[in-house]
Each structure stands twice: as structure tokens, then as C-alpha cells.
Protein backbone atom coordinates (compact mmCIF):
# COMPACT_ATOMS: atom_id res chain seq x y z
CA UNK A 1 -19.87 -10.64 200.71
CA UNK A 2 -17.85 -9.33 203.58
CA UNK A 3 -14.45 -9.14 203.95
CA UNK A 4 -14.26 -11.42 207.11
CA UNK A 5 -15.05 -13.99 204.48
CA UNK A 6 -11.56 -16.04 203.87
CA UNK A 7 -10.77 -17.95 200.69
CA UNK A 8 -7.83 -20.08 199.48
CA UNK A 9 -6.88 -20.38 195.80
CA UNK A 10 -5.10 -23.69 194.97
CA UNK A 11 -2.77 -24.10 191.73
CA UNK A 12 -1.26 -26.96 190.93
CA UNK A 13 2.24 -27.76 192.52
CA UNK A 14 3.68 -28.97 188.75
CA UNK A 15 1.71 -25.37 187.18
CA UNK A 16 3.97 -24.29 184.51
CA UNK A 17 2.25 -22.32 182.08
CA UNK A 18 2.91 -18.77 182.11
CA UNK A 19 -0.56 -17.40 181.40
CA UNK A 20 -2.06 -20.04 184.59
CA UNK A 21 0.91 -19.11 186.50
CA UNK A 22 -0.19 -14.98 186.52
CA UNK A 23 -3.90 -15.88 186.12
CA UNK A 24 -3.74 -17.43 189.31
CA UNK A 25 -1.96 -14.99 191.19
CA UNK A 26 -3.32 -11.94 190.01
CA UNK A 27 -6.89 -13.48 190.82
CA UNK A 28 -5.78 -13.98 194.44
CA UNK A 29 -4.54 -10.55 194.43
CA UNK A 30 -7.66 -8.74 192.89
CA UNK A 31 -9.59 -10.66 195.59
CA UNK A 32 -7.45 -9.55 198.25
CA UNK A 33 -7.72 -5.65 197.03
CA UNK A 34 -11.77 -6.28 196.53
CA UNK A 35 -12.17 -7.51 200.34
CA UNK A 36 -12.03 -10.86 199.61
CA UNK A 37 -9.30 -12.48 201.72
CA UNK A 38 -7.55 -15.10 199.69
CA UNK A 39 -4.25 -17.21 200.66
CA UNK A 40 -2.57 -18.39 197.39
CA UNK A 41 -1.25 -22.44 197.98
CA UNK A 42 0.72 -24.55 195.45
CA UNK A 43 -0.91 -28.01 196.09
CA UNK A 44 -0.53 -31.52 194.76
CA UNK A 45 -4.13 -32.46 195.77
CA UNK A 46 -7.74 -31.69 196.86
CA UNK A 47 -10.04 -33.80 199.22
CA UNK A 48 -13.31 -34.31 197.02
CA UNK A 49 -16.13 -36.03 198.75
CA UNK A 50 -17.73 -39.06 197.02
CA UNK A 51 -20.75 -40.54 199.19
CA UNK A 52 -19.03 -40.90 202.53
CA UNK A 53 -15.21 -40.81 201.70
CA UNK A 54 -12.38 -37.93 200.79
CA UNK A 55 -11.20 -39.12 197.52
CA UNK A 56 -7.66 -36.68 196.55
CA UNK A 57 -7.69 -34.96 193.24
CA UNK A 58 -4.46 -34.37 191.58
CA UNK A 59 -5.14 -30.42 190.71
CA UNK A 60 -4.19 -30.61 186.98
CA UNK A 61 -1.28 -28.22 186.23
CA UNK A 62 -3.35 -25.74 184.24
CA UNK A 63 -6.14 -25.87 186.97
CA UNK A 64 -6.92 -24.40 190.06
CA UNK A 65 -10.08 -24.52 193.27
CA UNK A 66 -11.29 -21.27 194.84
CA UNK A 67 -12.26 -22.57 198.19
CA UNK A 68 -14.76 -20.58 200.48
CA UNK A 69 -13.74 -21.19 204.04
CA UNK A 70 -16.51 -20.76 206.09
CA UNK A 71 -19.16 -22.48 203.90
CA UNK A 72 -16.78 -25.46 201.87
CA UNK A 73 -18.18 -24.38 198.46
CA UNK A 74 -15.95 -24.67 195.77
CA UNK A 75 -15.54 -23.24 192.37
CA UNK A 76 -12.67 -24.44 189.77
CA UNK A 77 -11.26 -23.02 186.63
CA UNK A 78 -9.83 -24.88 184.12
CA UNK A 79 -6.87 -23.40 181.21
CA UNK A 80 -6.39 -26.97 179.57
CA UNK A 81 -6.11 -27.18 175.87
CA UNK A 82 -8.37 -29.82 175.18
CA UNK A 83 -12.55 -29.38 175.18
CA UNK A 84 -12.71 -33.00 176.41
CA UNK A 85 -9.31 -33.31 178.38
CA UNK A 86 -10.24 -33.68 181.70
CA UNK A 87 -13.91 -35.46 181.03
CA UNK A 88 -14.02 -37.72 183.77
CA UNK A 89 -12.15 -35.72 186.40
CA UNK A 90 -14.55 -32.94 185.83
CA UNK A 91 -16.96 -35.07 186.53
CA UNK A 92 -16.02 -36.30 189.46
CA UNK A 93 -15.59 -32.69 190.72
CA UNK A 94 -19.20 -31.88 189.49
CA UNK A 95 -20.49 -34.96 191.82
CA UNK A 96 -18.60 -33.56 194.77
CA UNK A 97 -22.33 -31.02 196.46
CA UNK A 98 -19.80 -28.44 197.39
CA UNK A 99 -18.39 -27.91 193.68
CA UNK A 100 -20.88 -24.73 192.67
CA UNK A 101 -18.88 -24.52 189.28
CA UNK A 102 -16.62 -24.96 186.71
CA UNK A 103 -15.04 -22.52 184.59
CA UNK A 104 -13.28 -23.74 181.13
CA UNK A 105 -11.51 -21.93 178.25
CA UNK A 106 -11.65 -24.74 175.97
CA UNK A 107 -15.54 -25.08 176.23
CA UNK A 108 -17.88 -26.56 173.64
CA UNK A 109 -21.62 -26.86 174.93
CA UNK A 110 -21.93 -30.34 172.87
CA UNK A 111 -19.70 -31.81 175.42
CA UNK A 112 -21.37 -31.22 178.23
CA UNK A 113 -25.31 -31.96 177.94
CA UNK A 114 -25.05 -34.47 180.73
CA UNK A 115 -26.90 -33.26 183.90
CA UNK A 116 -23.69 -33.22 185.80
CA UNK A 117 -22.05 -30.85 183.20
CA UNK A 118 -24.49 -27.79 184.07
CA UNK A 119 -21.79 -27.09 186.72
CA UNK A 120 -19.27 -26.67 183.35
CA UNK A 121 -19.30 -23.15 181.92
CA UNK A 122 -18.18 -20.92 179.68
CA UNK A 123 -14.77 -18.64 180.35
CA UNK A 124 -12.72 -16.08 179.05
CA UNK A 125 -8.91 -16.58 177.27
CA UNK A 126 -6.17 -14.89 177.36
CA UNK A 127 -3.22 -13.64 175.88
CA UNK A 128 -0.13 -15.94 176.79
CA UNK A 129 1.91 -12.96 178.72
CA UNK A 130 -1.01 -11.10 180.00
CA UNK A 131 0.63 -7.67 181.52
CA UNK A 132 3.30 -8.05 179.28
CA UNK A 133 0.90 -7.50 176.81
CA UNK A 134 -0.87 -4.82 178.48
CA UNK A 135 2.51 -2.92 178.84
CA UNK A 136 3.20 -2.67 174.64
CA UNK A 137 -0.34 -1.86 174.00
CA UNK A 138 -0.31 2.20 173.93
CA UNK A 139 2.15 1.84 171.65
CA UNK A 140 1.26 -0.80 169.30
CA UNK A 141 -2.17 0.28 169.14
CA UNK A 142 -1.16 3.40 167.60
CA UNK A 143 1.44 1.49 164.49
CA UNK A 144 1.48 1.91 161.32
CA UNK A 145 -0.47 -1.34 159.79
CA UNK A 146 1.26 -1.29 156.07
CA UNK A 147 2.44 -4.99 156.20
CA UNK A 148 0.29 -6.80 153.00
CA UNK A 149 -0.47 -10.98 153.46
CA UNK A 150 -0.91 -12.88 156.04
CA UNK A 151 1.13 -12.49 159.45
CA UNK A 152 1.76 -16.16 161.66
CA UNK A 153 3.95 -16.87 164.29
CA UNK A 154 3.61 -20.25 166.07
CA UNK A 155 4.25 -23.96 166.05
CA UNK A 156 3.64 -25.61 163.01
CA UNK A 157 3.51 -29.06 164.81
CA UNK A 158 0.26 -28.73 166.21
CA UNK A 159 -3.21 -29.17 165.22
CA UNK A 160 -1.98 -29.76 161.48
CA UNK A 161 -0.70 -26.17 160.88
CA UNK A 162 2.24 -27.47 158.93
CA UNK A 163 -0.30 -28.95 155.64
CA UNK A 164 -2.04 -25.44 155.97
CA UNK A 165 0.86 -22.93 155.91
CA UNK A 166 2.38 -24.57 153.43
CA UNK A 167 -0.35 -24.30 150.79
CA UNK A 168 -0.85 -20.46 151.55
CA UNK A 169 2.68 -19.90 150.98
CA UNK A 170 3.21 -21.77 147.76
CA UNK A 171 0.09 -19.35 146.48
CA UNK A 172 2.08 -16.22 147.66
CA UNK A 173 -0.73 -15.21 150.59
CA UNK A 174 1.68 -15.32 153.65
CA UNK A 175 3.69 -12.24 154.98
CA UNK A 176 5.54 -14.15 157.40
CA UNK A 177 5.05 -17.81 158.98
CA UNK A 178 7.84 -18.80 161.27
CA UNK A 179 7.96 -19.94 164.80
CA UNK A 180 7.97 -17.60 167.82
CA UNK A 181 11.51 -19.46 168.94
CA UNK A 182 14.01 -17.12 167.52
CA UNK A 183 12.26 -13.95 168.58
CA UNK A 184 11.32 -12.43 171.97
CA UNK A 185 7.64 -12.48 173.37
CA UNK A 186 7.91 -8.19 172.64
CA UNK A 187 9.51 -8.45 169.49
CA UNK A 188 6.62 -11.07 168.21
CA UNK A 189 4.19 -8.34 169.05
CA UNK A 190 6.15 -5.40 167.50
CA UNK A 191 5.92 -7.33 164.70
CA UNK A 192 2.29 -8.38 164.56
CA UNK A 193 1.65 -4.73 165.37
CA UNK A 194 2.83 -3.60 161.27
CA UNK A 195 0.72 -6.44 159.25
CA UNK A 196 -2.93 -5.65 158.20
CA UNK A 197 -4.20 -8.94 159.10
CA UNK A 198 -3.53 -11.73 161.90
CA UNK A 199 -3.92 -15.35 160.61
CA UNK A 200 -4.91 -17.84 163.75
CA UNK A 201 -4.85 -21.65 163.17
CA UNK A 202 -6.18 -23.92 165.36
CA UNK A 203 -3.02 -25.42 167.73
CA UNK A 204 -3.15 -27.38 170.99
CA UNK A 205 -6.88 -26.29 171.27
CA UNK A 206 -8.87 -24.52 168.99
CA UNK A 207 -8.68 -21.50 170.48
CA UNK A 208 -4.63 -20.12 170.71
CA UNK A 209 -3.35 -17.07 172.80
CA UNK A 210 -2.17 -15.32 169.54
CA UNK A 211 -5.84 -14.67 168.80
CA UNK A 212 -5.94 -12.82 171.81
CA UNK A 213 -3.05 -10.92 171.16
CA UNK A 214 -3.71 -9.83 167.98
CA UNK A 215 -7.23 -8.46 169.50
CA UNK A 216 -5.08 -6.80 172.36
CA UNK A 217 -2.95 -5.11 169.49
CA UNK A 218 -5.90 -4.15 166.83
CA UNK A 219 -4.45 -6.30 164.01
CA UNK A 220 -7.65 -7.89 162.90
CA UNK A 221 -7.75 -11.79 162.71
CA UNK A 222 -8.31 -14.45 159.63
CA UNK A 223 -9.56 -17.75 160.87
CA UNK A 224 -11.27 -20.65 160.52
CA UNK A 225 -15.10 -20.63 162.25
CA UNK A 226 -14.39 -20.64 165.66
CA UNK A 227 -16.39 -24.01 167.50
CA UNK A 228 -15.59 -22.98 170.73
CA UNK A 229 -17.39 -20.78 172.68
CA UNK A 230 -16.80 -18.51 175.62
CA UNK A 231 -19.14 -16.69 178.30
CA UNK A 232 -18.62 -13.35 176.19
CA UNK A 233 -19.02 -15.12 172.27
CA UNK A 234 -16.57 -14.31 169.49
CA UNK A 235 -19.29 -13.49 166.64
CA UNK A 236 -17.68 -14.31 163.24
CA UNK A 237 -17.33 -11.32 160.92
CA UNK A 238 -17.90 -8.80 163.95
CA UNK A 239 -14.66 -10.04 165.92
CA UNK A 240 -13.09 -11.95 163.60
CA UNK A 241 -13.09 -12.53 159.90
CA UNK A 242 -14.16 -15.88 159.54
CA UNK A 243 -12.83 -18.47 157.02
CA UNK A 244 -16.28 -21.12 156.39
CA UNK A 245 -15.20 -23.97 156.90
CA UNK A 246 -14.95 -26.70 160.31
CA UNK A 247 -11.35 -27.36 161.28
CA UNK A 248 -12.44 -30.79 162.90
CA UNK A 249 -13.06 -32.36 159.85
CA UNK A 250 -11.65 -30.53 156.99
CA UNK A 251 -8.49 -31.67 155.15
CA UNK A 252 -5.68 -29.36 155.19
CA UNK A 253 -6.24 -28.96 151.65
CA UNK A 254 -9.60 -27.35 151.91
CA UNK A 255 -8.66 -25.16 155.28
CA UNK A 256 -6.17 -23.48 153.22
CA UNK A 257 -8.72 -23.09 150.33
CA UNK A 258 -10.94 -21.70 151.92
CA UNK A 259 -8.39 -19.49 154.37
CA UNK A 260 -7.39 -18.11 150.51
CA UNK A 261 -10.92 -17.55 149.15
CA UNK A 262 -11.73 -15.21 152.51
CA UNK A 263 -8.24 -13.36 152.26
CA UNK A 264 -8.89 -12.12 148.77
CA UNK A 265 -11.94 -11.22 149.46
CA UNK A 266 -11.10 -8.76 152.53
CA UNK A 267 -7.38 -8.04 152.19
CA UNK A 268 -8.27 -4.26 151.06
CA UNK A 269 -11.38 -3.79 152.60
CA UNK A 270 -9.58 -1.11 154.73
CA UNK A 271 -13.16 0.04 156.16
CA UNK A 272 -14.08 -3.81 156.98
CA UNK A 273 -10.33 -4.54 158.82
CA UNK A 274 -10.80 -1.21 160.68
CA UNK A 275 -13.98 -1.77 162.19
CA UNK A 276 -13.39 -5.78 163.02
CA UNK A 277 -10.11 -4.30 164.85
CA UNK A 278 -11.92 -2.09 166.83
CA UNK A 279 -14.46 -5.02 167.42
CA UNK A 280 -11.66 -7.63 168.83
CA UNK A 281 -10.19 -5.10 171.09
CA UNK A 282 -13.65 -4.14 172.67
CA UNK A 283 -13.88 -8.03 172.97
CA UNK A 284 -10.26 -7.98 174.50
CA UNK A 285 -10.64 -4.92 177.10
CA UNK A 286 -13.87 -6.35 178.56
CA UNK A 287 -12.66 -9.99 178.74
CA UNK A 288 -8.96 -10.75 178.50
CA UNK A 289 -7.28 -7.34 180.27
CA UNK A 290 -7.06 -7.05 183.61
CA UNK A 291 -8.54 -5.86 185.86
CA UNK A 292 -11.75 -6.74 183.66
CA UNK A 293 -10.82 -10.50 183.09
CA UNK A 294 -10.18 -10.76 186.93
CA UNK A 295 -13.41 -8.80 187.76
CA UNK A 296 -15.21 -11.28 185.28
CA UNK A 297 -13.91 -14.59 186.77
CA UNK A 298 -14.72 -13.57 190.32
CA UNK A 299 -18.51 -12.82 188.93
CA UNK A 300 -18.49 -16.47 187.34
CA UNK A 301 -17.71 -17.91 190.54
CA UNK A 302 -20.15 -16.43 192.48
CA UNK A 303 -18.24 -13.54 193.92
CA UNK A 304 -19.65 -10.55 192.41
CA UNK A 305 -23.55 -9.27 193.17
CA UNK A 306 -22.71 -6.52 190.44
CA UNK A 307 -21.96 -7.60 187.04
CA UNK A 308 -20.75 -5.91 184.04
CA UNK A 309 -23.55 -4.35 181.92
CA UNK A 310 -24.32 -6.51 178.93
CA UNK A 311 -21.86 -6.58 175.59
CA UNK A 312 -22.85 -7.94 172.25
CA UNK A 313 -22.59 -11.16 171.89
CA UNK A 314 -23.04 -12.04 175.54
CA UNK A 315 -24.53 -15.69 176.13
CA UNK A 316 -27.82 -15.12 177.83
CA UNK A 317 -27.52 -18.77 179.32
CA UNK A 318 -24.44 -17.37 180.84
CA UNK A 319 -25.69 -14.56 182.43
CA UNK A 320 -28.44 -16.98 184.51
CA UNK A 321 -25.58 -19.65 185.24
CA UNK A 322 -24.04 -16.07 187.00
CA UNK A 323 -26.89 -15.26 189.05
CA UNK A 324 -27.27 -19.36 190.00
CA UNK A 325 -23.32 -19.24 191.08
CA UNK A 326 -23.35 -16.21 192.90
CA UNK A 327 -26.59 -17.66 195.34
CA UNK A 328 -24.91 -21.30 195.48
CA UNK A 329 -21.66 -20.01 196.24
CA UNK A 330 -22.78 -17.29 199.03
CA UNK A 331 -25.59 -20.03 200.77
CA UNK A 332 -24.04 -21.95 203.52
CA UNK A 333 -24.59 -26.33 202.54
CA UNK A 334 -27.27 -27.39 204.30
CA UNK A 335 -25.49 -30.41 204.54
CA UNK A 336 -21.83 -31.55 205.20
């Protein structure tokens, strides 16, 4: 693509969230530096055709369009927490011929089997302070890792965390489990930096930024099986260590069983922890740093005729949706 190509990236006027908030803008900026002019807009709405009329979206506030100019296509990302949360207006922006794709953190393939929902892929996630993650990491990669049980920082509110925590603590397995409120986003990861192993819950969606931030860091992570999936797969027991059991139906009670049952097993398997650390923060350079998450969003859309060369784990359905994005994207609409 050339440069005389222009592009406008609208967020949602109501976007609050910091990770959308920089996601967004350092997008538009990558663009920009790649020869890809792109004019950042705060918006309320935006015009999707249905048979013969405009209907106006309301852009979602952890949403955003990347508009092509000259031809009308139209990709959109999506940073919701819910897999199903925006069902119906996803939908409706699949229907619209111009829409080419759309990307989704919170992606589960079961969802979308409906003809419209091949337009619905796969994404990345990130940490929830992105560069101010980047900044602490050649320090905190090189810590000292002595901390014994399990380290969590988060809202116990959410996603029944509160049932769970409290069982591993009566049985003496957590380090520390405390909200993030009464500490600063740097101290949190100073903190995560010292313990040998991460434990993620499921929160708002099943997939949480702390993950993400403990694979920045290289403290390796204790979860439940992970149901979501993303373009570049989280393999259990190669990025994560991977409590068996489903957190969509599972009691509490047998979560934190089986949370337990995996911790004893691992907790000094220094070997194992090293080399599922090193794993995570592969994972995390190619996919949730930047410049390499920017690089890999701009190849989902359709931007990129280069592409990354292959990691483990990579979905092969993925890689074709690319190559199907990338012509649909650059083709001019045959019709308006």
C-alpha cells in the first residue's frame, strides 16, 4: 500500500480504558511512521449501511473502526470483556459489505460459527499499562524470584474470585492476595517481579491483563485452562501452567482444588517454572509489546503484505483469515 493511501481511526468519544485509550493511539501512530496516513477522531457514531439506508453505530467505548478512505472498507477491533458482549452489534457490522473484519480479545470460536461471524477473529491482549510496562521490564526481568506461594493482585468481586482465594488461603498456598487499590501500577509489578509463580483468575473476561504482565515480567503463571483463544494460542503447560479444570462451570470449590493439586505439583520444579517463563515472554514480545502488537494488528486488518514468520502455537486458520483481509481490505468495492 502506498502512502497516498489515507485512513481514519475512530475511538469511542466515552473510551476510558487505559489499555484502549494507548492501543488506539499508538496504532494511529505506528501507521503514520509505516506510510500509512491515519487521522485519529473521538466519535460518538459510525454510518453502517443496511440495504439502502445509513444506520449510526454507537462505537462501544472499548472499540474502535479503521476506515480506508479511498476504497470505504472497514476493519474494527474490539477490547470488550465479554466473548458474547456485543453479539448483535457485531453482527450488524459484519452485514455492513464494507466491514472486511473484526478483531476481538475476548474471542471463543464456539460463538461465532454463524456465516456472518467469519468476519470475527482472533486478537492479541495486552497488558493494562502497555509502555509502562515496557519501561520496568529490563529491570524486573533480571529480579531475584525467591517469593514461595502464590502471588494475586486484583478484584476479588469479579468472576467469583472471592470463593476461590479464600479456599487457597485457608490451606496456606497464597503469598499475597490483595487488591491493586492501595499500591501503584509500578509498585504491583515490582512486586510480582520477586514471587516464583503468578496466579491468574478469571475476572471481567476470562482472559485479565495481569496474565499479560506477569508474561511481560517472566514470573510464570498458574491458571485455570484458558477457553479463550487468540490469533497467536496460549498452549497450556508451554505458556502457562494449567490448572484442569473449566472455569464456566466449576464451583469455586473445585477451581481452588484443583488450582492446589497443580501448585504442589510444580511449586519447585525450578527447571519447569524457568522454561514456561521464558515461554510467556516469547508469547509476550511477539504479541503484546509494541511495536510487535501494533505491527500484528495492522497485518490482521489487512495492512501488512509481510507477516511475521510463524511462532508455535500460531492458528493456521488465522494465518488464511490474514491473507483473505489483506486482499479484501486493499480491493476497491465493486459496489457502493
Amino acid at each position: 500500500m502506498g502512502s497516498s493511501r489515507q485512513y481514519t481511526l475512530y475511538f469511542s468519544a466515552r473510551a476510558w480504558g487505559w489499555t484502549e485509550l494507548e492501543l488506539f493511539a499508538e496504532l494511529a501512530e505506528y501507521l503514520n511512521k509505516t506510510g500509512r496516513p491515519t487521522k485519529l477522531c473521538r466519535a460518538r457514531h459510525f454510518g453502517l449501511r443496511w440495504r439502502r439506508f445509513q444506520v449510526p453505530w454507537p462505537i462501544g467505548e472499548s472499540c474502535a473502526v479503521l476506515l480506508n478512505e479511498r476504497t470505504g472498507q472497514f476493519g474494527v477491533m474490539v477490547c470488550e470483556d465479554k466473548v458474547r458482549g456485543s453479539y448483535l452489534a457485531l453482527r450488524a457490522i459484519a452485514s455492513d459489505p464494507r466491514c472486511r473484519v473484526i478483531l476481538k480479545q475476548q474471542y471463543r470460536g464456539e460463538y461465532y460459527k454463524a456465516p456472518w461471524a467469519s468476519k470475527v477473529r482472533p486478537w492479541t491482549y495486552l497488558a493494562s499499562h502497555p509502555k509502562r510496562l515496557q519501561a520496568l521490564l529490563p529491570r524486573l526481568r533480571r529480579a531475584n524470584r525467591t517469593q514461595a506461594g502464590l502471588f494475586f493482585r486484583g478484584n476479588f468481586g469479579v468472576g467469583g474470585r472471592q470463593g476461590i482465594l479464600q479456599r487457597l488461603a485457608h490451606n496456606g498456598r497464597l503469598a499475597v492476595a490483595s487488591t491493586a487499590a492501595d499500591t501503584s501500577f509500578e509498585q504491583y509489578c515490582a512486586e510480582l517481579s520477586t514471587h516464583q509463580l503468578a496466579l491468574a483468575l478469571p475476572g471481567h473476561g476470562a482472559l485479565c491483563h495481569r496474565e499479560i504482565e506477569a508474561f511481560g515480567i517472566g514470573t510464570p503463571v498458574l491458571m485455570p485452562r484458558q477457553p479463550n483463544e487468540l490469533h497467536d494460542a496460549l498452549i497450556p503447560e508451554h505458556h502457562y501452567l494449567s490448572a484442569d479444570v473449566d472455569v464456566t462451570t466449576a464451583s469455586a470449590r473445585r477451581i481452588a482444588e484443583a488450582i492446589e493439586a497443580r501448585y504442589l505439583e510444580v511449586h519447585r520444579s525450578g527447571e519447569l517454572l524457568q522454561r514456561i517463563a521464558n515461554n510467556a515472554k516469547q508469547w509476550y514480545d511477539a504479541n503484546a509489546a509494541f511495536p510487535s502488537a501494533l505491527q500484528l494488528t495492522a497485518s490482521l486488518l489487512g495492512l501488512l503484505h509481510s507477516f511475521p514468520a510463524d511462532k508455535e502455537g500460531s492458528r493456521i486458520a488465522s494465518l488464511r483469515a490474514r491473507d483473505d483481509a489483506v486482499a479484501a481490505f486493499e480491493t476497491p468495492p465493486s459496489n457502493s
